[in-house]
C-alpha atoms as a PDB file:
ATOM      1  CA  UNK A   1     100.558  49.385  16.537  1.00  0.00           C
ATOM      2  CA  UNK A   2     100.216  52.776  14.625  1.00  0.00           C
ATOM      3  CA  UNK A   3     102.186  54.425  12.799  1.00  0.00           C
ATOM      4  CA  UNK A   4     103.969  56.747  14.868  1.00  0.00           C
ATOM      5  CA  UNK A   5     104.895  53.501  17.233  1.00  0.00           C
ATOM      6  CA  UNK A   6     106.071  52.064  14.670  1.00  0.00           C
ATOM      7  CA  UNK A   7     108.442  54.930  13.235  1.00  0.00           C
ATOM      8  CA  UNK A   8     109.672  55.090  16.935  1.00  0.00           C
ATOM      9  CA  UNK A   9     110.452  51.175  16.447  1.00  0.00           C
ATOM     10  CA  UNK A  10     111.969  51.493  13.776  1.00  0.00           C
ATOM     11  CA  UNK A  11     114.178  54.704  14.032  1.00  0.00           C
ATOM     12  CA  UNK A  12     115.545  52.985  17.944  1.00  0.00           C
ATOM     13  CA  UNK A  13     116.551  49.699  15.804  1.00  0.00           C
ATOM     14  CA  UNK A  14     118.297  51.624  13.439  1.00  0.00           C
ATOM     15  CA  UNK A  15     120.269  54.035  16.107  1.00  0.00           C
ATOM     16  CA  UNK A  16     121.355  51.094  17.951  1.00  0.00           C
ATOM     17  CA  UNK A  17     122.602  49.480  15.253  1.00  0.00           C
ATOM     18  CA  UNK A  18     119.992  46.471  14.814  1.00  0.00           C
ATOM     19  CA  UNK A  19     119.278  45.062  11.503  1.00  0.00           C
ATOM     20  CA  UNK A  20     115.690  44.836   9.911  1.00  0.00           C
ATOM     21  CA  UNK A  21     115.995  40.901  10.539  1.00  0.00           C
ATOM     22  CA  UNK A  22     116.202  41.753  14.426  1.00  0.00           C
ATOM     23  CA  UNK A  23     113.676  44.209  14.289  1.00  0.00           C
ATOM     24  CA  UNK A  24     111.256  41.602  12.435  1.00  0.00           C
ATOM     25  CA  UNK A  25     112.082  38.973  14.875  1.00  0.00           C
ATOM     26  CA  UNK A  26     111.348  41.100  18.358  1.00  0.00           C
ATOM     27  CA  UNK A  27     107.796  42.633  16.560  1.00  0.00           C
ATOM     28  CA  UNK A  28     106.972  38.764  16.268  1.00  0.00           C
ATOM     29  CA  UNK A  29     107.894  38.054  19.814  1.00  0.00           C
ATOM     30  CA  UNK A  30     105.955  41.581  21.016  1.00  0.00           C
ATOM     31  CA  UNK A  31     103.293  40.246  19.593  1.00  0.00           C
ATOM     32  CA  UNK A  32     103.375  37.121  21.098  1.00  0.00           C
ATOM     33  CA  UNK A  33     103.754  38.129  24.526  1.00  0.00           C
ATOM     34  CA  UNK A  34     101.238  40.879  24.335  1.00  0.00           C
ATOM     35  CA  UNK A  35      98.506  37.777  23.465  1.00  0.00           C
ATOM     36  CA  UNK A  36      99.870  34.978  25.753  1.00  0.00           C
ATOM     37  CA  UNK A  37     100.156  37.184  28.747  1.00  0.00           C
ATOM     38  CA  UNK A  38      96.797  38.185  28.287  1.00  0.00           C
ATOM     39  CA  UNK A  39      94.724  34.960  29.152  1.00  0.00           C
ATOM     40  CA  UNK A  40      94.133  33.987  25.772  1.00  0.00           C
ATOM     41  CA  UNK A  41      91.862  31.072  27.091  1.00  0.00           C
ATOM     42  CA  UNK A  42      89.017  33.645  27.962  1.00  0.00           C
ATOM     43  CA  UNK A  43      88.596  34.261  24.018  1.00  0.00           C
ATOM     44  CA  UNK A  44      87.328  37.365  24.786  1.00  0.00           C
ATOM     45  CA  UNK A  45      87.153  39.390  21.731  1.00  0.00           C
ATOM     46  CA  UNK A  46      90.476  41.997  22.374  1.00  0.00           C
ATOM     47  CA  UNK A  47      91.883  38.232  23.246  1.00  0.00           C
ATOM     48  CA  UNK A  48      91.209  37.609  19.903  1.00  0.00           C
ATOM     49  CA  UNK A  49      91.903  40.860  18.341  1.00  0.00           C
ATOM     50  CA  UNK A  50      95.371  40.398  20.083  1.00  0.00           C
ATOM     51  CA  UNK A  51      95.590  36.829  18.053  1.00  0.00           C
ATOM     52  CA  UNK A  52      94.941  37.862  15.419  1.00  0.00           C
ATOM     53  CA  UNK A  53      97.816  40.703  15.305  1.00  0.00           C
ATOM     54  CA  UNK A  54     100.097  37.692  16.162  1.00  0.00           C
ATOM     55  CA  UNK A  55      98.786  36.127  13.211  1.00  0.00           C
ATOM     56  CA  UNK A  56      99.349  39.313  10.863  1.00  0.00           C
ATOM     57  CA  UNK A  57     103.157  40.067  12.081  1.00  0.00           C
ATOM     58  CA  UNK A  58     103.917  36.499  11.555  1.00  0.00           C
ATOM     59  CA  UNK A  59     102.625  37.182   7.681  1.00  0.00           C
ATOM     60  CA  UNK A  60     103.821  40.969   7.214  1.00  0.00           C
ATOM     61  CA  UNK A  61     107.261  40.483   9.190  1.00  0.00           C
ATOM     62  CA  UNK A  62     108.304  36.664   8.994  1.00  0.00           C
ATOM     63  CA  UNK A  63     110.899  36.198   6.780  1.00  0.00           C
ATOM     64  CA  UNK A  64     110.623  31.888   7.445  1.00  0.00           C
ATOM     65  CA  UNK A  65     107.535  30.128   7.483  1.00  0.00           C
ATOM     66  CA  UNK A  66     106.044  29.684  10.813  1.00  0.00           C
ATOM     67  CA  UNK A  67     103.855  26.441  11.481  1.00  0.00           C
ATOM     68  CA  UNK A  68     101.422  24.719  14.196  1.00  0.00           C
ATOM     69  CA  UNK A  69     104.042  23.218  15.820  1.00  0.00           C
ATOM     70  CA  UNK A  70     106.207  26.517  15.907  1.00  0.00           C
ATOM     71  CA  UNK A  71     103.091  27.973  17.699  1.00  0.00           C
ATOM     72  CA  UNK A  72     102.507  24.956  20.156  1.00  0.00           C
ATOM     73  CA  UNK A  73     106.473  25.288  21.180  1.00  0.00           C
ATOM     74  CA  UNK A  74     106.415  28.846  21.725  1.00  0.00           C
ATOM     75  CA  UNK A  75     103.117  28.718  23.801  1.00  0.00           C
ATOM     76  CA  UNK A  76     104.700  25.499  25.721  1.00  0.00           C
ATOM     77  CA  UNK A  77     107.813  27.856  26.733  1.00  0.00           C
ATOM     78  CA  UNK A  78     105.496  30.184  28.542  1.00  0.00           C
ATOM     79  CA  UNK A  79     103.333  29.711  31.539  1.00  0.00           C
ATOM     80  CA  UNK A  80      99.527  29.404  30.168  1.00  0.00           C
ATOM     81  CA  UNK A  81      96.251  28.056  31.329  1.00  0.00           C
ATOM     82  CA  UNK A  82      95.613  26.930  28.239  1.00  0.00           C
ATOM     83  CA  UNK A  83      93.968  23.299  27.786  1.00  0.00           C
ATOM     84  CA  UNK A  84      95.636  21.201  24.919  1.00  0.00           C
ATOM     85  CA  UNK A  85      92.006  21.808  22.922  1.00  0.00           C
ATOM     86  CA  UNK A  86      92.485  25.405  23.614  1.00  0.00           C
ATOM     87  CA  UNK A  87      96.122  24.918  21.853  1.00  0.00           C
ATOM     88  CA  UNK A  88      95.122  22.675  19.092  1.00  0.00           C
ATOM     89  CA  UNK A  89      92.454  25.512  18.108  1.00  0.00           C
ATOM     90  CA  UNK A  90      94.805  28.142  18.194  1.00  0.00           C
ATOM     91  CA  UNK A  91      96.920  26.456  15.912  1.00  0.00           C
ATOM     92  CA  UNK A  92      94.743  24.966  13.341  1.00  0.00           C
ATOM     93  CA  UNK A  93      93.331  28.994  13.815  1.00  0.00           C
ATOM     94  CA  UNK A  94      96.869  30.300  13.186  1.00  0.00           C
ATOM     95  CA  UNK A  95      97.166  28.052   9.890  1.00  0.00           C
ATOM     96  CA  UNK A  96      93.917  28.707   8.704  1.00  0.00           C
ATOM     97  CA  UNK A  97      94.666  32.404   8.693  1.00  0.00           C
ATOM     98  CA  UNK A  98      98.321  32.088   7.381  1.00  0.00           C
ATOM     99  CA  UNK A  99      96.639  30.468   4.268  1.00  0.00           C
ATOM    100  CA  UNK A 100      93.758  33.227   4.084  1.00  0.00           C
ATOM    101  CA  UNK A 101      96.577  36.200   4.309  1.00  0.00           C
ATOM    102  CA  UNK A 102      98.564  34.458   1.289  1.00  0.00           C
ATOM    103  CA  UNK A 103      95.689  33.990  -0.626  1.00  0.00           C
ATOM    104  CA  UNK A 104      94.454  37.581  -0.244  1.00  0.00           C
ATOM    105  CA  UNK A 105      98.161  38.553  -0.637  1.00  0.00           C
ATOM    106  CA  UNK A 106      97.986  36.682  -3.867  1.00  0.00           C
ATOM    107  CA  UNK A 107     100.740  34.284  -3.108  1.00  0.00           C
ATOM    108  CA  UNK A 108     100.341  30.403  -4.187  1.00  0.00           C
ATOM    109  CA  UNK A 109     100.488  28.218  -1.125  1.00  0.00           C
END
């Protein structure tokens, strides 16, 4: 997402009304959507890329701590060929990188 998009984003939350909460919660769940509808289990590398923006909104927008089995639900709730390896390595992926962004970030885990 550039910057412009993002603008955009923001300035429709605020004329409808929406809160920075909402906002927060629906980039999250853009980002989700974007990489599960994708077929996630070819880990090609915009697959990945994709991921890895999950990963980042998750850390820049989250305002509660998302876990493995917060990943594992949401990717349950959707229609996926993803094998349960292919889900365990996305999540132990997704914590792995949670930790790295914090650390980077500065922040004690």
């Amino acid at each position: 997402m550039n910057l412009n998009e993002s603008l955009d984003l923001y300035v429709k939350y605020i004329r409808f009304g929406k809160n920075l909460r909402d906002m927060s919660k629906n980039v999250i769940n853009k980002y989700f959507y974007v990489w599960i509808s994708n077929l996630p289990e070819s880990y090609h590398w915009k697959d990945m890329q994709r991921f890895y923006d999950l990963v980042w909104s998750i850390c820049r927008y989250g305002r509660k701590p998302r876990d493995q089995q917060w990943l594992k639900e949401k990717i349950n709730e959707r229609e996926h060929n993803l094998t349960e390896e292919d889900i365990e390595y996305y999540c132990d992926l997704f914590y792995q990188l949670q930790v790295f962004y914090k650390y980077i970030r500065g922040i004690n885990t």
